[in-house]
Protein backbone atom coordinates (compact mmCIF):
# COMPACT_ATOMS: atom_id res chain seq x y z
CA UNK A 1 -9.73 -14.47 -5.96
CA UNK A 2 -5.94 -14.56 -5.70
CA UNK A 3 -4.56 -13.63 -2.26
CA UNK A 4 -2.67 -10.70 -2.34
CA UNK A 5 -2.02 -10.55 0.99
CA UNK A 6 0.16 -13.30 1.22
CA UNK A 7 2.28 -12.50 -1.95
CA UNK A 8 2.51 -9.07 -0.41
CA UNK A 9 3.50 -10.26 3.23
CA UNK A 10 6.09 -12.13 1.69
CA UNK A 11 7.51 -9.39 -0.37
CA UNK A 12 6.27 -6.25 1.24
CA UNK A 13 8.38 -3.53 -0.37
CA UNK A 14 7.27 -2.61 -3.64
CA UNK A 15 6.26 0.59 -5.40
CA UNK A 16 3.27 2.85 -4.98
CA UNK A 17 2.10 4.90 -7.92
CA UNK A 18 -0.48 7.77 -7.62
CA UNK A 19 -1.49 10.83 -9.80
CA UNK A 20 0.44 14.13 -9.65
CA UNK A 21 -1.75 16.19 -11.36
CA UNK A 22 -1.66 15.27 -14.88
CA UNK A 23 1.22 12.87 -14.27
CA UNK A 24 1.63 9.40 -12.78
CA UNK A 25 4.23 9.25 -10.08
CA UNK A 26 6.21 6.28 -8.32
CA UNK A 27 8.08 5.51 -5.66
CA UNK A 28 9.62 2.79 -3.10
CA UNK A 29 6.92 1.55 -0.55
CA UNK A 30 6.22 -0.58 2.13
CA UNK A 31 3.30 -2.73 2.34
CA UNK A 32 2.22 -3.13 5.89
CA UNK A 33 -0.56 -5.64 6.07
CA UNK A 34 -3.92 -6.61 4.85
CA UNK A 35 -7.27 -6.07 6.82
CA UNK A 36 -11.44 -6.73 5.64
CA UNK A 37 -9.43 -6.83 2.17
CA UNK A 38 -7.86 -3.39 2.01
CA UNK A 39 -3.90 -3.25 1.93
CA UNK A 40 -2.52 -0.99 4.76
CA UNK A 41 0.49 1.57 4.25
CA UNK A 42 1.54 4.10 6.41
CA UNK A 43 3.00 7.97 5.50
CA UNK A 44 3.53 11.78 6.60
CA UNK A 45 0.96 13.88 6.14
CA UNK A 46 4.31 16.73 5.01
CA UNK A 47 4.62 14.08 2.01
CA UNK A 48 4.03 14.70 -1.16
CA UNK A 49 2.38 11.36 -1.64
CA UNK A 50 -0.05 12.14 1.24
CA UNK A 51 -0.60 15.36 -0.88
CA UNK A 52 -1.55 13.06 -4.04
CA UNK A 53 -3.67 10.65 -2.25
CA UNK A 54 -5.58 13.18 -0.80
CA UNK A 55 -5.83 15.59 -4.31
CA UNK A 56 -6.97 12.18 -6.41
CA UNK A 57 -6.87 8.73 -4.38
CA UNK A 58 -6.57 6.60 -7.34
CA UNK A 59 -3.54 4.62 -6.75
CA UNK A 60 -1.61 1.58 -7.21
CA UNK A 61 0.66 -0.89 -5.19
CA UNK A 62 2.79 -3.63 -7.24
CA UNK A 63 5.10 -5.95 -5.41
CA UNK A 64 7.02 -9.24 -6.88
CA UNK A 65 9.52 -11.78 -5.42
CA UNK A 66 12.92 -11.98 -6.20
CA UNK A 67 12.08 -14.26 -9.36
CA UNK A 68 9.46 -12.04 -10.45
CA UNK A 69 6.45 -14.93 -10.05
CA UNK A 70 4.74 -13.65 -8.97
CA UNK A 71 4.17 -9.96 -9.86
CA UNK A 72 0.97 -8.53 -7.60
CA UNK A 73 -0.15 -5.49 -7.93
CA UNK A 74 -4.04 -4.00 -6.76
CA UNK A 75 -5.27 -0.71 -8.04
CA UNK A 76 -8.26 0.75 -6.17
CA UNK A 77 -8.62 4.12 -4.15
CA UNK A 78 -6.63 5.10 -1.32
CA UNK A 79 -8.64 5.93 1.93
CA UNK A 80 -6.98 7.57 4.96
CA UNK A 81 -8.65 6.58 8.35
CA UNK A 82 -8.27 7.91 12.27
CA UNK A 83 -7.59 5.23 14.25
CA UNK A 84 -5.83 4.77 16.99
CA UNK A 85 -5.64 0.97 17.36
CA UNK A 86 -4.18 1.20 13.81
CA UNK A 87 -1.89 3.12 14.36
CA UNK A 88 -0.84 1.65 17.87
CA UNK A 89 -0.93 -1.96 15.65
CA UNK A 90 1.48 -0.48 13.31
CA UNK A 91 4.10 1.19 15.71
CA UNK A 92 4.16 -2.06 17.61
CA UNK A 93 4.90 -4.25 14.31
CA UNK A 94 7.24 -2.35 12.79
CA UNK A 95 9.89 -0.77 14.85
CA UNK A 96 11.61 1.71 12.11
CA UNK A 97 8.18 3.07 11.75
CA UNK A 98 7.88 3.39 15.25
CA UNK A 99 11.03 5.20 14.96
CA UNK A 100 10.18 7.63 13.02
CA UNK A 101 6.59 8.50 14.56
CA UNK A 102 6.84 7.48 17.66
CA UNK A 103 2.78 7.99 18.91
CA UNK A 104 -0.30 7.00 17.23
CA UNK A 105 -0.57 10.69 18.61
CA UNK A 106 1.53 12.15 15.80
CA UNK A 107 -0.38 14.63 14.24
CA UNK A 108 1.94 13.74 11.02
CA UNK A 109 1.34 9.59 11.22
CA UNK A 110 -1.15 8.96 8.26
CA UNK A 111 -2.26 5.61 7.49
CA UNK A 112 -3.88 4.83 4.08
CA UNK A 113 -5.18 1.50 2.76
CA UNK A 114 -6.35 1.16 -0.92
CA UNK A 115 -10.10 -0.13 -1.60
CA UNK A 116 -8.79 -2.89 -4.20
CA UNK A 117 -11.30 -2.85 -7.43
CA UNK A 118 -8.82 -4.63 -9.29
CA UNK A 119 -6.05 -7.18 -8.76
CA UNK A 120 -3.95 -8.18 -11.35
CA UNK A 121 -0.70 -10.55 -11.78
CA UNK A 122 1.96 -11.48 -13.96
CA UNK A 123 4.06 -14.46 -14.64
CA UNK A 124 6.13 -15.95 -16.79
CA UNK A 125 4.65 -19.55 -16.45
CA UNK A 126 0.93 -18.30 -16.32
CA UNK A 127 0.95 -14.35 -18.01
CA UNK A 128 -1.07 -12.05 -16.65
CA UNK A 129 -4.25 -12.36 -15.05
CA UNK A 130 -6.58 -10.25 -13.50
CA UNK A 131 -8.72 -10.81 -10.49
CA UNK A 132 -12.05 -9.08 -9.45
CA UNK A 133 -11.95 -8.13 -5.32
């Protein structure tokens, strides 16, 4: 199994693509950290992307260094989970997002992690592979 936690804890921004009713839609994201397998991310429940998730929670997170090898990317379903630890964990890690929400308390702080059932990635030494969770 290729570790997609550390390629994504050394790159962590990368983009998040979920469905929009009949469409696919991206956008910038942070990765946040990896836990029992499941990448973490963090959002507002006003979002539109919290909207998505929680409409359809097939989704998608790709992420590649600066030389593109390698690209990572794990496509699975997004769950959203109440916990308070979590949340604590993340405001204490990542100051910007503590920032912005302040309290696990935050009745708008959602945090997401997607249930990998595939991971795939790309480079231009070894093409693309694809890795079972």
């Amino acid at each position: 199994m290729f570790d997609f936690a550390k390629a994504f804890s050394e790159n962590p921004n990368g983009v998040l693509a979920t469905v929009d009713g009949d469409q696919i839609k991206t956008r910038v994201f942070q990765y946040l950290f990896t836990e029992n397998g499941r990448a973490h991310f963090c959002t507002s429940r006003e979002k539109d992307v919290f909207k998505q998730l929680t409409a359809n929670p097939q989704a998608a997170f790709c992420a590649f260094a600066p030389d593109y090898s390698p690209v990572v990317s794990i496509n699975g379903k997004a769950v959203f989970v109440e916990d308070a630890a979590l949340k604590t964990r993340i405001l204490n890690e990542n100051p910007m997002i503590n920032g912005i929400y302040k309290s696990p308390d935050n009745p708008v702080f959602a945090v997401f992690y997607i249930e990998p059932l595939a991971v795939e990635t790309f480079s231009f030494a070894d093409g693309p592979n694809k890795y079972k969770p």
